[in-house]
PDB file of N, CA and C in Angstrom:
ATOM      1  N   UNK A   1    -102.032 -87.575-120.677  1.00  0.00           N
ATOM      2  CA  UNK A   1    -101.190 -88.537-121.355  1.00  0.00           C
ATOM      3  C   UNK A   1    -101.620 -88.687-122.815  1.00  0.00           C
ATOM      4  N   UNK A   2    -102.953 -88.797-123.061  1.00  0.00           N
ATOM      5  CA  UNK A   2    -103.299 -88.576-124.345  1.00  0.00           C
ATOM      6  C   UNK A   2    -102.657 -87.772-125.365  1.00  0.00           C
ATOM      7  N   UNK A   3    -102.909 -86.752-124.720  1.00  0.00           N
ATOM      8  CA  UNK A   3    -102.206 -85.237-125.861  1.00  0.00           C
ATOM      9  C   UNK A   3    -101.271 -85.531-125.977  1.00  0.00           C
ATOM     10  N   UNK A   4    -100.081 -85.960-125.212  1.00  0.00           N
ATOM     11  CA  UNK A   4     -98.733 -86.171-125.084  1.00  0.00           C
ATOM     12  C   UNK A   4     -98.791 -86.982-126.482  1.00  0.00           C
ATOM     13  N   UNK A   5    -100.022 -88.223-126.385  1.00  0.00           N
ATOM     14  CA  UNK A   5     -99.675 -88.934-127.599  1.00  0.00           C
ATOM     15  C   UNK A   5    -100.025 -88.534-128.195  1.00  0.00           C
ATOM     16  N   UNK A   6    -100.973 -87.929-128.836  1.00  0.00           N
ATOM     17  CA  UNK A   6    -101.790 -87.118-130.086  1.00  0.00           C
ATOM     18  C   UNK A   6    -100.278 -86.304-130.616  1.00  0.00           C
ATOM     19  N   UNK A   7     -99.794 -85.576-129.529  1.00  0.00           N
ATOM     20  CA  UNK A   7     -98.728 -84.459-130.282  1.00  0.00           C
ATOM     21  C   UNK A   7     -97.932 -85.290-130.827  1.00  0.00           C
ATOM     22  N   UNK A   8     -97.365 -86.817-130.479  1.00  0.00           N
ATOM     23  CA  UNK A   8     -95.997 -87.248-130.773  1.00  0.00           C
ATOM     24  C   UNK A   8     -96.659 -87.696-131.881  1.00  0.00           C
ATOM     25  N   UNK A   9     -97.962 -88.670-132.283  1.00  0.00           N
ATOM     26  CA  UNK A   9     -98.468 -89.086-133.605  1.00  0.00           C
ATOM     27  C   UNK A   9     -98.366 -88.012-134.596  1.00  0.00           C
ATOM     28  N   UNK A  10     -99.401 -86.775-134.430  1.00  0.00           N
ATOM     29  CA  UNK A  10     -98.801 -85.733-135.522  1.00  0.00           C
ATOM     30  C   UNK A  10     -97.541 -85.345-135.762  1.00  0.00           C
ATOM     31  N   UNK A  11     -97.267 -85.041-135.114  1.00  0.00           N
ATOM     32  CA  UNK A  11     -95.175 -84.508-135.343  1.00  0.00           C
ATOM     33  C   UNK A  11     -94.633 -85.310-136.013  1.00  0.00           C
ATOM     34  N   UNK A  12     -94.493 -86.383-135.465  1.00  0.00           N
ATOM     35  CA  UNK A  12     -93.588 -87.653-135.725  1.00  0.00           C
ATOM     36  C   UNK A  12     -94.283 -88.547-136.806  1.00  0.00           C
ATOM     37  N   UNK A  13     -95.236 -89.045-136.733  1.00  0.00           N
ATOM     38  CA  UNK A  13     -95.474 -89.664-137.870  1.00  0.00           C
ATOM     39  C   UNK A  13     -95.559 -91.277-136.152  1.00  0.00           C
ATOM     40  N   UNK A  14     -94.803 -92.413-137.660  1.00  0.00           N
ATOM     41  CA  UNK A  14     -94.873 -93.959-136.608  1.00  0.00           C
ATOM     42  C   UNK A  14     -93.735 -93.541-135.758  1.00  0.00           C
ATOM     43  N   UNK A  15     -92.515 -92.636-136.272  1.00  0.00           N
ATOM     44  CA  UNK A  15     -91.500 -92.350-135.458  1.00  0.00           C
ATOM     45  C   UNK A  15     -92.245 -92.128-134.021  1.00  0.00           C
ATOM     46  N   UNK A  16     -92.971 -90.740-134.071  1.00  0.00           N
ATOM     47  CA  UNK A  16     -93.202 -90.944-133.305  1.00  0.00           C
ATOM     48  C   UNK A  16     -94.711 -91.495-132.102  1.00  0.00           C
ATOM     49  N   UNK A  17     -94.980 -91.930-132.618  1.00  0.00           N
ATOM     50  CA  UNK A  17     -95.837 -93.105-131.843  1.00  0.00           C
ATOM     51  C   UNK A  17     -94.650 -94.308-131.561  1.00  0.00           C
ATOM     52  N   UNK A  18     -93.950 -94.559-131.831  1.00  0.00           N
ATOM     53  CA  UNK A  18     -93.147 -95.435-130.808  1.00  0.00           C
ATOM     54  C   UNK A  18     -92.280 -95.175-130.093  1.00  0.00           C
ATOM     55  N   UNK A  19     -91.656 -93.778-129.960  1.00  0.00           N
ATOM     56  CA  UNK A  19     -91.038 -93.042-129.017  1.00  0.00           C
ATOM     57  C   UNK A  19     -92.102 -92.908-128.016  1.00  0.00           C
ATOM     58  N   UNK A  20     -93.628 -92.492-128.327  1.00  0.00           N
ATOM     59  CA  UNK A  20     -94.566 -92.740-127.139  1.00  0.00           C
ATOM     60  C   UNK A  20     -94.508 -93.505-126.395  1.00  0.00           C
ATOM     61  N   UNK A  21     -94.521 -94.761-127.302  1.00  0.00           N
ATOM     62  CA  UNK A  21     -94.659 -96.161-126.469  1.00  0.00           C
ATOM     63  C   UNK A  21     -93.854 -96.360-125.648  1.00  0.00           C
ATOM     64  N   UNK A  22     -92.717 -96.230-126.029  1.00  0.00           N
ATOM     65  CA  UNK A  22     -91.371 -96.274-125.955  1.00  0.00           C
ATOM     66  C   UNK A  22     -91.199 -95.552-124.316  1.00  0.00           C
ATOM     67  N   UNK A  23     -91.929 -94.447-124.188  1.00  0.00           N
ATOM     68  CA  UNK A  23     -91.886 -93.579-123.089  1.00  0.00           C
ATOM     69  C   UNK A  23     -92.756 -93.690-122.199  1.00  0.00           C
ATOM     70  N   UNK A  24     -93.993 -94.307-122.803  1.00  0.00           N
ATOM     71  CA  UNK A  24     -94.978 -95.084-122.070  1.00  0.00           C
ATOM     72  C   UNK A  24     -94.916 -96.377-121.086  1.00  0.00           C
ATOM     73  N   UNK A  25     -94.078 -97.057-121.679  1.00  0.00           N
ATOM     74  CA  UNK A  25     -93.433 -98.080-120.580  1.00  0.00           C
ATOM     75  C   UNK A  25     -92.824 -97.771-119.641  1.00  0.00           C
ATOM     76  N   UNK A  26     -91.277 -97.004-120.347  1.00  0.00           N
ATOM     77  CA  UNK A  26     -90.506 -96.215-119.242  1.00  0.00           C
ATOM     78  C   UNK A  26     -91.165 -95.672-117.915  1.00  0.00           C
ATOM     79  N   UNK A  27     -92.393 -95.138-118.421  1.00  0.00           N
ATOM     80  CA  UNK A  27     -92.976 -94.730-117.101  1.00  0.00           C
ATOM     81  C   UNK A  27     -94.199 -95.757-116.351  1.00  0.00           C
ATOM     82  N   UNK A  28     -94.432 -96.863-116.815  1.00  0.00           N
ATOM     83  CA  UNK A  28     -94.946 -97.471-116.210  1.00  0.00           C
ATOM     84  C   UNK A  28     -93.679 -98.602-115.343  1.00  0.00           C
ATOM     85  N   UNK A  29     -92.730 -98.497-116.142  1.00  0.00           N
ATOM     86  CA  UNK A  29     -91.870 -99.082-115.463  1.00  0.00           C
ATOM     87  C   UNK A  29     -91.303 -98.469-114.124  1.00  0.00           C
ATOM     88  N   UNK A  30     -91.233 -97.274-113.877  1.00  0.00           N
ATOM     89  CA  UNK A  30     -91.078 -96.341-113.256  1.00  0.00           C
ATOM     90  C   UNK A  30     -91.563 -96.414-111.304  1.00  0.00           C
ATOM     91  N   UNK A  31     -93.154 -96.357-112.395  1.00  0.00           N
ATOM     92  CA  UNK A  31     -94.319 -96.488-111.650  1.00  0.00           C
ATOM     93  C   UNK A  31     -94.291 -97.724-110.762  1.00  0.00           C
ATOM     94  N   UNK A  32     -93.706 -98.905-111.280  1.00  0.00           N
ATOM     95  CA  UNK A  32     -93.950 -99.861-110.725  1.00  0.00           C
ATOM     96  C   UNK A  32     -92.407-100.660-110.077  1.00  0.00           C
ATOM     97  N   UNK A  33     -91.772 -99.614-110.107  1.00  0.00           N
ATOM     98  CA  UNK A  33     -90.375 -99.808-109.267  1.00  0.00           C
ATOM     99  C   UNK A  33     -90.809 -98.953-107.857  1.00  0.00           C
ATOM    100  N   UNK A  34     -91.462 -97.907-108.253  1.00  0.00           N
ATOM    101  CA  UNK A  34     -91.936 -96.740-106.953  1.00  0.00           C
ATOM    102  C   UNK A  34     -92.291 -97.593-106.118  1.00  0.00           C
ATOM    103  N   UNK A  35     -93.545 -98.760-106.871  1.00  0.00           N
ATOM    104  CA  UNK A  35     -94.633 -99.144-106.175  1.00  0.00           C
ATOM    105  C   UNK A  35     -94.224-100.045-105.292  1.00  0.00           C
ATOM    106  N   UNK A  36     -92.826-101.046-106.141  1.00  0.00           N
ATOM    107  CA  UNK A  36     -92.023-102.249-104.998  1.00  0.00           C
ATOM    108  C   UNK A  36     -91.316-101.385-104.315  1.00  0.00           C
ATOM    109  N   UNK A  37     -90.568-100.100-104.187  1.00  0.00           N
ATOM    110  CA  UNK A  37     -89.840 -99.909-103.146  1.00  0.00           C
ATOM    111  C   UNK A  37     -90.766 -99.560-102.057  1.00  0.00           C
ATOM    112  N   UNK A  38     -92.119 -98.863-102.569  1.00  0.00           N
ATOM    113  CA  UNK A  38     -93.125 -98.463-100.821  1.00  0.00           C
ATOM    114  C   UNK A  38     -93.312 -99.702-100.117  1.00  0.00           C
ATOM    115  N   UNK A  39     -93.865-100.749-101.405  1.00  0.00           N
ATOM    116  CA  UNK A  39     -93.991-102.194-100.443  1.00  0.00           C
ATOM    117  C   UNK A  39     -92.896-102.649 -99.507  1.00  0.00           C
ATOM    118  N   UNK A  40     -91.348-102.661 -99.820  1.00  0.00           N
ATOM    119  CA  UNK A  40     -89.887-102.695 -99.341  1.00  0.00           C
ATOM    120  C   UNK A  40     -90.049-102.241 -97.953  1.00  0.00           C
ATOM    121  N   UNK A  41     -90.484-100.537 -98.831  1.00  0.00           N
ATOM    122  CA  UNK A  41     -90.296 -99.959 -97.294  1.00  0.00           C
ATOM    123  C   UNK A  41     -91.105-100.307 -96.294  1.00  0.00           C
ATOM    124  N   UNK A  42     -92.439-100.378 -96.475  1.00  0.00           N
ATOM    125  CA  UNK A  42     -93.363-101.196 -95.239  1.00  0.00           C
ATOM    126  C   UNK A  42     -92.635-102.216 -94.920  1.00  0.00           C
ATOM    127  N   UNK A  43     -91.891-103.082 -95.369  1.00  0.00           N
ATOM    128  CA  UNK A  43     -91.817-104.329 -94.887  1.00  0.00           C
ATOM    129  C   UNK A  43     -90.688-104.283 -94.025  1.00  0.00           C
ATOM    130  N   UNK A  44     -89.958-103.239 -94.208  1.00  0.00           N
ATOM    131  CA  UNK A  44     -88.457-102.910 -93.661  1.00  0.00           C
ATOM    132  C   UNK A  44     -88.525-102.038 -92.324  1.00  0.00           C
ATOM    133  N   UNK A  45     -89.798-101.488 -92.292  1.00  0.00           N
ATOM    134  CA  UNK A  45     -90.253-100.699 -91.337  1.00  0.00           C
ATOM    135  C   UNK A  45     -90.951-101.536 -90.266  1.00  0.00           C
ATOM    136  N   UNK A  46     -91.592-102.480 -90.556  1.00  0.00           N
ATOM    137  CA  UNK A  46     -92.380-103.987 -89.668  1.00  0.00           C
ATOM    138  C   UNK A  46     -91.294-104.394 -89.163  1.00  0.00           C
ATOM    139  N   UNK A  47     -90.069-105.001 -90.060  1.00  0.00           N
ATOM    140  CA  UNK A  47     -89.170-105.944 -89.432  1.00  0.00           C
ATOM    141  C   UNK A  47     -88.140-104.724 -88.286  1.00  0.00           C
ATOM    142  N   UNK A  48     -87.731-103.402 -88.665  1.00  0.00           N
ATOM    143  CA  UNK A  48     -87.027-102.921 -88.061  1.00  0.00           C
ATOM    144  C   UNK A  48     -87.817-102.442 -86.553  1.00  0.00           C
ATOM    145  N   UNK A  49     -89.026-102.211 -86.804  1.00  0.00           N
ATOM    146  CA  UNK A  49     -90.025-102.402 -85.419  1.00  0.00           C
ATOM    147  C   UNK A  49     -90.001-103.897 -84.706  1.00  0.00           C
ATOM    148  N   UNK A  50     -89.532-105.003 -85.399  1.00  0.00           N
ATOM    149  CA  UNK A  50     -89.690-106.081 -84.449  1.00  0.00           C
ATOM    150  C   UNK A  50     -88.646-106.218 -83.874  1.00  0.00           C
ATOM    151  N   UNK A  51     -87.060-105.713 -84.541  1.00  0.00           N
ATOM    152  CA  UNK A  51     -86.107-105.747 -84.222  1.00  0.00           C
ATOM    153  C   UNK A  51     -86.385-104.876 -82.524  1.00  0.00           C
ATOM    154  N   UNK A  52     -86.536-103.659 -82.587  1.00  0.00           N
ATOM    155  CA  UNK A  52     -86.061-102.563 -81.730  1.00  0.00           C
ATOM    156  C   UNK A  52     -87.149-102.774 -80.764  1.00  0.00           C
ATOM    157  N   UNK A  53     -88.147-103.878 -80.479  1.00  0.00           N
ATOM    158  CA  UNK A  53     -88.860-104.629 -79.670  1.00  0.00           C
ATOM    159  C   UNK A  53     -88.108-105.622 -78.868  1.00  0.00           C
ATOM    160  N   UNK A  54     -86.719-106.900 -79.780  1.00  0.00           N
ATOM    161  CA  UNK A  54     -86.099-107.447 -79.358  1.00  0.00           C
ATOM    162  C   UNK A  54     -84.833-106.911 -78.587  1.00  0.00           C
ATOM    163  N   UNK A  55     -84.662-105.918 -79.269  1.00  0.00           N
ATOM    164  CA  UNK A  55     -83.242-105.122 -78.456  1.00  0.00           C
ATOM    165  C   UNK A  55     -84.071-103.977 -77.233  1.00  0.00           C
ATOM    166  N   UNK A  56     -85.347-103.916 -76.794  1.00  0.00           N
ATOM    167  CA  UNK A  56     -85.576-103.279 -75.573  1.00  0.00           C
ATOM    168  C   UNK A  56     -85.271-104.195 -74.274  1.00  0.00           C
ATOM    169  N   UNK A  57     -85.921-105.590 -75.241  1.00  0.00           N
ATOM    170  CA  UNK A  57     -86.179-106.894 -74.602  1.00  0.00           C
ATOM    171  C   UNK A  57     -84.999-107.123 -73.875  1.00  0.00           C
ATOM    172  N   UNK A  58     -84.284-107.214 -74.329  1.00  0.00           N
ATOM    173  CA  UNK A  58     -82.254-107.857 -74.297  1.00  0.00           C
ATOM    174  C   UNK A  58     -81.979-106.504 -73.330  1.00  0.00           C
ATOM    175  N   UNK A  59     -82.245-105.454 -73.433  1.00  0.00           N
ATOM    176  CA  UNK A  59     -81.862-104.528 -72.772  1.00  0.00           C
ATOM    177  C   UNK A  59     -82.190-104.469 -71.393  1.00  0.00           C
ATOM    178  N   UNK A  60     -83.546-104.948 -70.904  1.00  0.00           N
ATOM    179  CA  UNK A  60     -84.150-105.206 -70.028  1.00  0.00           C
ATOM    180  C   UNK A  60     -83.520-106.289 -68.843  1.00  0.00           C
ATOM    181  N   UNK A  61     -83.474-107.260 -69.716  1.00  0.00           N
ATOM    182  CA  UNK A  61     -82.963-108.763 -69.410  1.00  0.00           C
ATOM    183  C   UNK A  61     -81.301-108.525 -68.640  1.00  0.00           C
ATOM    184  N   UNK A  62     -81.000-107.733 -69.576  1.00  0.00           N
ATOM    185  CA  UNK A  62     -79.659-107.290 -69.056  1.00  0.00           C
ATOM    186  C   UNK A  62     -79.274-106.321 -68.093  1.00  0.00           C
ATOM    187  N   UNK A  63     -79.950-105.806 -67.918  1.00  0.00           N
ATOM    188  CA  UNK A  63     -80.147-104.497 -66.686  1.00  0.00           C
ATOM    189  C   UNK A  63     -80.491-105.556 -65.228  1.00  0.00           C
ATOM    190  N   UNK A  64     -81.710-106.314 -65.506  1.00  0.00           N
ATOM    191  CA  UNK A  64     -81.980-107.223 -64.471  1.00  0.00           C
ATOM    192  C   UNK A  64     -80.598-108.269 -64.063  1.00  0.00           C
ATOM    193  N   UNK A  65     -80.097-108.645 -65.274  1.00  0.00           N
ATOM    194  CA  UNK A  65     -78.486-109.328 -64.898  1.00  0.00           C
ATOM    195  C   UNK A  65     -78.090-108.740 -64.117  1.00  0.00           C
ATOM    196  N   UNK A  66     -77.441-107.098 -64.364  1.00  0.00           N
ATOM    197  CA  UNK A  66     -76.411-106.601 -63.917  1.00  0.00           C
ATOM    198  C   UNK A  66     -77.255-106.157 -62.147  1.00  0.00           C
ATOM    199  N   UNK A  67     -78.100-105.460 -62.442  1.00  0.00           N
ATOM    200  CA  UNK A  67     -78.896-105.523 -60.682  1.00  0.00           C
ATOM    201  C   UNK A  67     -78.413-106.466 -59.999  1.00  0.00           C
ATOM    202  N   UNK A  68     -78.965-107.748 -60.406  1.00  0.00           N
ATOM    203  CA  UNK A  68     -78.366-108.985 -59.503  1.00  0.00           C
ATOM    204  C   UNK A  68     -77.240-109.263 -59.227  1.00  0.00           C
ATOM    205  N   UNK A  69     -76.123-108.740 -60.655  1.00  0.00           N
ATOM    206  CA  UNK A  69     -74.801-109.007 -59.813  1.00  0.00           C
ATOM    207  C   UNK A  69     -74.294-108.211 -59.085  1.00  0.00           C
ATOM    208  N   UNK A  70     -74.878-106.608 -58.946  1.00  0.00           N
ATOM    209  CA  UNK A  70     -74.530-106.046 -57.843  1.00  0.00           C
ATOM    210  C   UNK A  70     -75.234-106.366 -56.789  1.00  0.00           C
ATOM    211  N   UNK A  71     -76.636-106.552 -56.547  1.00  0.00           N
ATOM    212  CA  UNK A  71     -76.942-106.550 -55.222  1.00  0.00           C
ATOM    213  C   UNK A  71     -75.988-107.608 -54.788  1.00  0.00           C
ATOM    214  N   UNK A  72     -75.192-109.326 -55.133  1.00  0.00           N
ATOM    215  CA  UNK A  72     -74.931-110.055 -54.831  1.00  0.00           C
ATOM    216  C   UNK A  72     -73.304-109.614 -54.378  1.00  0.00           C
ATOM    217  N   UNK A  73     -72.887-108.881 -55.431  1.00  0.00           N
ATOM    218  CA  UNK A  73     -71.438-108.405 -54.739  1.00  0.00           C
ATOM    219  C   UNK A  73     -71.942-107.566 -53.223  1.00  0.00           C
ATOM    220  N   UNK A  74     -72.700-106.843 -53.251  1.00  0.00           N
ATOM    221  CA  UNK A  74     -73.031-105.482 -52.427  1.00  0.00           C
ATOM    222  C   UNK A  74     -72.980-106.983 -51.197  1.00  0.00           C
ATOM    223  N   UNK A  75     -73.846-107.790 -51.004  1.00  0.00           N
ATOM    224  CA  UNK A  75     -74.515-108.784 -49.825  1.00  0.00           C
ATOM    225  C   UNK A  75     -72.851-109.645 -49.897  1.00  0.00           C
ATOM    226  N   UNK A  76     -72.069-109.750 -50.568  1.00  0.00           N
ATOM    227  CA  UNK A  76     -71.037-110.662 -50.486  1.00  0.00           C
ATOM    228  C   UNK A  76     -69.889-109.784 -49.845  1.00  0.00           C
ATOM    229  N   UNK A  77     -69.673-108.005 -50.077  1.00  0.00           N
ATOM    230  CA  UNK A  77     -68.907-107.473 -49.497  1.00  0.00           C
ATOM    231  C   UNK A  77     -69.590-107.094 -47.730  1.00  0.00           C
ATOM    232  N   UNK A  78     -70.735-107.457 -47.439  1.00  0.00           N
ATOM    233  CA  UNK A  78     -71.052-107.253 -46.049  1.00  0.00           C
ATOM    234  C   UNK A  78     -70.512-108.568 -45.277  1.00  0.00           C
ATOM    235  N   UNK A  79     -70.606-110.128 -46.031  1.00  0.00           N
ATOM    236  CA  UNK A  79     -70.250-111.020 -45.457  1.00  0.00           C
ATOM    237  C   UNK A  79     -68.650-111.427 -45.583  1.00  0.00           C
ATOM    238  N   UNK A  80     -67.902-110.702 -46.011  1.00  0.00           N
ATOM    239  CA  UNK A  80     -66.620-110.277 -46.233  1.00  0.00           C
ATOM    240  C   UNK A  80     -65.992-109.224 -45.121  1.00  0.00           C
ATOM    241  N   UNK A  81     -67.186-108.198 -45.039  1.00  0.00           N
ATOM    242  CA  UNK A  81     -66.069-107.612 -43.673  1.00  0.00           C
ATOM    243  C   UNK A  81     -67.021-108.161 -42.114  1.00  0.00           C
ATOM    244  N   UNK A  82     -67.719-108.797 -42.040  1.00  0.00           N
ATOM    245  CA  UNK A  82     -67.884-109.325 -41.292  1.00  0.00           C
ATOM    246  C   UNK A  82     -67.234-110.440 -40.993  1.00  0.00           C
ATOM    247  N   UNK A  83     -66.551-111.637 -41.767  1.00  0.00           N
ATOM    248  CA  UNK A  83     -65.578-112.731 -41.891  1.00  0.00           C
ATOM    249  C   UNK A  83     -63.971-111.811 -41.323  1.00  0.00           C
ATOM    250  N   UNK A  84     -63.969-110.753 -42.202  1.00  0.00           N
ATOM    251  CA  UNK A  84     -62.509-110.064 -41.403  1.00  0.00           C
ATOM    252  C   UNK A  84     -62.521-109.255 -40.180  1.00  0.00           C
ATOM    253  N   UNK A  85     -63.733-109.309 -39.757  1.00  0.00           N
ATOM    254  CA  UNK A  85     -63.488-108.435 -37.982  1.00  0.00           C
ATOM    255  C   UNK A  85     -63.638-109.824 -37.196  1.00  0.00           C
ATOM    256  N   UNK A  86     -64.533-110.857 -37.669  1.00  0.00           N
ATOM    257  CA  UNK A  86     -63.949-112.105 -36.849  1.00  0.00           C
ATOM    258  C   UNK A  86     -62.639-112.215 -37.241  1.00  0.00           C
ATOM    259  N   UNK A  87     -61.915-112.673 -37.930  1.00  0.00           N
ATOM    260  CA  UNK A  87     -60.496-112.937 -38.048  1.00  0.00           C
ATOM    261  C   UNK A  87     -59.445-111.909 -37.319  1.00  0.00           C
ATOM    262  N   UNK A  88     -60.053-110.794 -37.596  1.00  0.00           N
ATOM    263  CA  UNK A  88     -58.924-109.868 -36.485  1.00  0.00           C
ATOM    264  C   UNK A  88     -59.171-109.861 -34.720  1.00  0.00           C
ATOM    265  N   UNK A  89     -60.230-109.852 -34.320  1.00  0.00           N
ATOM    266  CA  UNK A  89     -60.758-110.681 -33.219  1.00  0.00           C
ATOM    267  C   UNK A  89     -59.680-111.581 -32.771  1.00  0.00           C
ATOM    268  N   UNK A  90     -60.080-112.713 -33.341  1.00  0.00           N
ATOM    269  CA  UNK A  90     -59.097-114.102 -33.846  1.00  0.00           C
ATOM    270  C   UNK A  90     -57.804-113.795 -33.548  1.00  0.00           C
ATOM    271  N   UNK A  91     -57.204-112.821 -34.564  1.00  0.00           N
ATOM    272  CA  UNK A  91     -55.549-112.440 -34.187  1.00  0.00           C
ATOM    273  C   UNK A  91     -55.619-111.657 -32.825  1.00  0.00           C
ATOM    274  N   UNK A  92     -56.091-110.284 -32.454  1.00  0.00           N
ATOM    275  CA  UNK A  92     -55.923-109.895 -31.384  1.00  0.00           C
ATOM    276  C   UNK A  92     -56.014-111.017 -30.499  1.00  0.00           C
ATOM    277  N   UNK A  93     -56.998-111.473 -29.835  1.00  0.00           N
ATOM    278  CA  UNK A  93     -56.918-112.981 -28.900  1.00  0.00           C
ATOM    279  C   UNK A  93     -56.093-113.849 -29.012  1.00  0.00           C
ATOM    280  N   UNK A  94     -55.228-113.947 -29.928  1.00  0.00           N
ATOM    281  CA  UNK A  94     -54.383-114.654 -30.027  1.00  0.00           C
ATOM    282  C   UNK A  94     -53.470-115.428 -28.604  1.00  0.00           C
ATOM    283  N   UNK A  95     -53.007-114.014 -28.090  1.00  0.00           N
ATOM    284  CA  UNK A  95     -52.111-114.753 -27.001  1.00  0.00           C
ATOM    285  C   UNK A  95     -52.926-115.397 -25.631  1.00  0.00           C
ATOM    286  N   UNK A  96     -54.124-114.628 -25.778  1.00  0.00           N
ATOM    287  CA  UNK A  96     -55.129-115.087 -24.781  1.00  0.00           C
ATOM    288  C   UNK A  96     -55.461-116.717 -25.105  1.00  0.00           C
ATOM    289  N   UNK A  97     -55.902-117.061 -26.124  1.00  0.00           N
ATOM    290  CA  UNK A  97     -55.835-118.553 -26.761  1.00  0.00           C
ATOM    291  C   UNK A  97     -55.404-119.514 -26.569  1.00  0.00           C
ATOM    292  N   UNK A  98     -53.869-118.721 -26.484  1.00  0.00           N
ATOM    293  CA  UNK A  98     -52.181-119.790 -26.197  1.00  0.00           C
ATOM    294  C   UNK A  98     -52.110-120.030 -24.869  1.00  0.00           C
ATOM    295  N   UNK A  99     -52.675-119.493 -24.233  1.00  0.00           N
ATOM    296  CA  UNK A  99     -52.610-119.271 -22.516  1.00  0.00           C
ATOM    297  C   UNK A  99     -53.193-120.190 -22.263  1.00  0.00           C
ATOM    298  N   UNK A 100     -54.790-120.027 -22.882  1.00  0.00           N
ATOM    299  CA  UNK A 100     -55.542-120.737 -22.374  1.00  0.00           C
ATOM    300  C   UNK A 100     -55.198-122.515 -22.718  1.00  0.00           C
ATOM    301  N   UNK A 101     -55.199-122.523 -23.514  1.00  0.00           N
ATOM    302  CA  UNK A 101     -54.546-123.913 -24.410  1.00  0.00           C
ATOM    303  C   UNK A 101     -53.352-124.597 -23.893  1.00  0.00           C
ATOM    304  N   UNK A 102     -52.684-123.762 -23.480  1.00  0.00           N
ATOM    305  CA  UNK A 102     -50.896-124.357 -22.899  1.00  0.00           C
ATOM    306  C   UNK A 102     -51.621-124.637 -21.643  1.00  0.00           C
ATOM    307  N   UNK A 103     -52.341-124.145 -20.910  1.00  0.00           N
ATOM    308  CA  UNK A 103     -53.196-124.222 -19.418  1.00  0.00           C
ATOM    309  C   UNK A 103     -53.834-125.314 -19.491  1.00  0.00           C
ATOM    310  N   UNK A 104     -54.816-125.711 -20.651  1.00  0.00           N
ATOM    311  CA  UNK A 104     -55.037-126.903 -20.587  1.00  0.00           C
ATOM    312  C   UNK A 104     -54.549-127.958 -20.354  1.00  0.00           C
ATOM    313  N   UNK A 105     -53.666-128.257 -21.546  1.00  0.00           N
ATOM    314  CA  UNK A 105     -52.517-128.843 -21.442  1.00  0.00           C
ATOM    315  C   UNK A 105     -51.275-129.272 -20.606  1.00  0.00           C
ATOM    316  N   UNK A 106     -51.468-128.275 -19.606  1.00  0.00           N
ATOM    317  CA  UNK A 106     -50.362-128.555 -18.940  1.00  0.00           C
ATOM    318  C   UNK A 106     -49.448-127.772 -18.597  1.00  0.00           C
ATOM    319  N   UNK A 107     -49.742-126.797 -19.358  1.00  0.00           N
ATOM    320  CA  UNK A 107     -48.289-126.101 -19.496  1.00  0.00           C
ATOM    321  C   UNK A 107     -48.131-125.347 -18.693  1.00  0.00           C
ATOM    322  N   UNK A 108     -47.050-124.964 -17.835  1.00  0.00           N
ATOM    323  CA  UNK A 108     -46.973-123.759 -16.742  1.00  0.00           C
ATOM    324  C   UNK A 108     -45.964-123.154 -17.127  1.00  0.00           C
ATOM    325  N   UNK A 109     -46.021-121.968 -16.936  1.00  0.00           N
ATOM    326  CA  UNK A 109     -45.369-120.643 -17.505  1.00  0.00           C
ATOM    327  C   UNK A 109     -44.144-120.658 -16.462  1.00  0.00           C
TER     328      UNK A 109
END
C-alpha cells in the first residue's frame, strides 16, 4: 500500500496524494462493509438454525396429531361395524321380536 502511495505522491504531485486518500478510504470502506456483511451472515445463519429447529419441532408435533387422528378413526371404524352387525341382527329378528311381543301382550295370531 505504501508504494501505491509513494507512486501517486511522485506522479501526481498533492493531486495525487489525495486521489490516494481518496482511494484509501474507498477501500477501507470496502473493508468494513465486507466485515458487517460476515457479521450479518453469522447472525442470519444462528437465527435460520433456530428457525429449522422450530419447524422440525412443529413437524413432529404434527405427525403425532395426525397418528392420533388415525389411530382414533381406525378404533372408531371397528366400533362402527360392530354397532352395524348389531343393528342388522336387530332387523333380521325383527319378525321374531313382533311375535314375541304381540305374545306377550296378548295377541293371538
Amino acid at each position: 500500500m505504501e508504494k501505491i502511495l509513494e507512486a501517486f505522491v511522485k506522479t501526481g504531485g498533492l493531486t495525487g496524494l489525495m486521489t490516494a486518500a481518496l482511494f484509501f478510504i474507498v477501500w477501507r470502506m470496502i473493508v468494513w462493509i465486507m466485515a458487517w456483511v460476515k457479521e450479518r451472515e453469522a447472525a442470519h445463519d444462528a437465527e435460520r438454525l433456530k428457525w429449522v429447529c422450530a419447524i422440525e419441532k412443529s413437524n413432529e408435533a404434527q405427525t403425532k396429531i395426525i397418528d392420533s387422528i388415525n389411530d382414533h378413526d381406525r378404533r372408531a371404524d371397528e366400533r362402527g361395524k360392530f354397532v352395524r352387525s348389531e343393528h342388522e341382527r336387530m332387523i333380521n329378528n325383527l319378525d321374531e321380536q313382533t311375535k314375541v311381543l304381540a305374545h306377550i301382550n296378548g295377541f293371538k295370531p
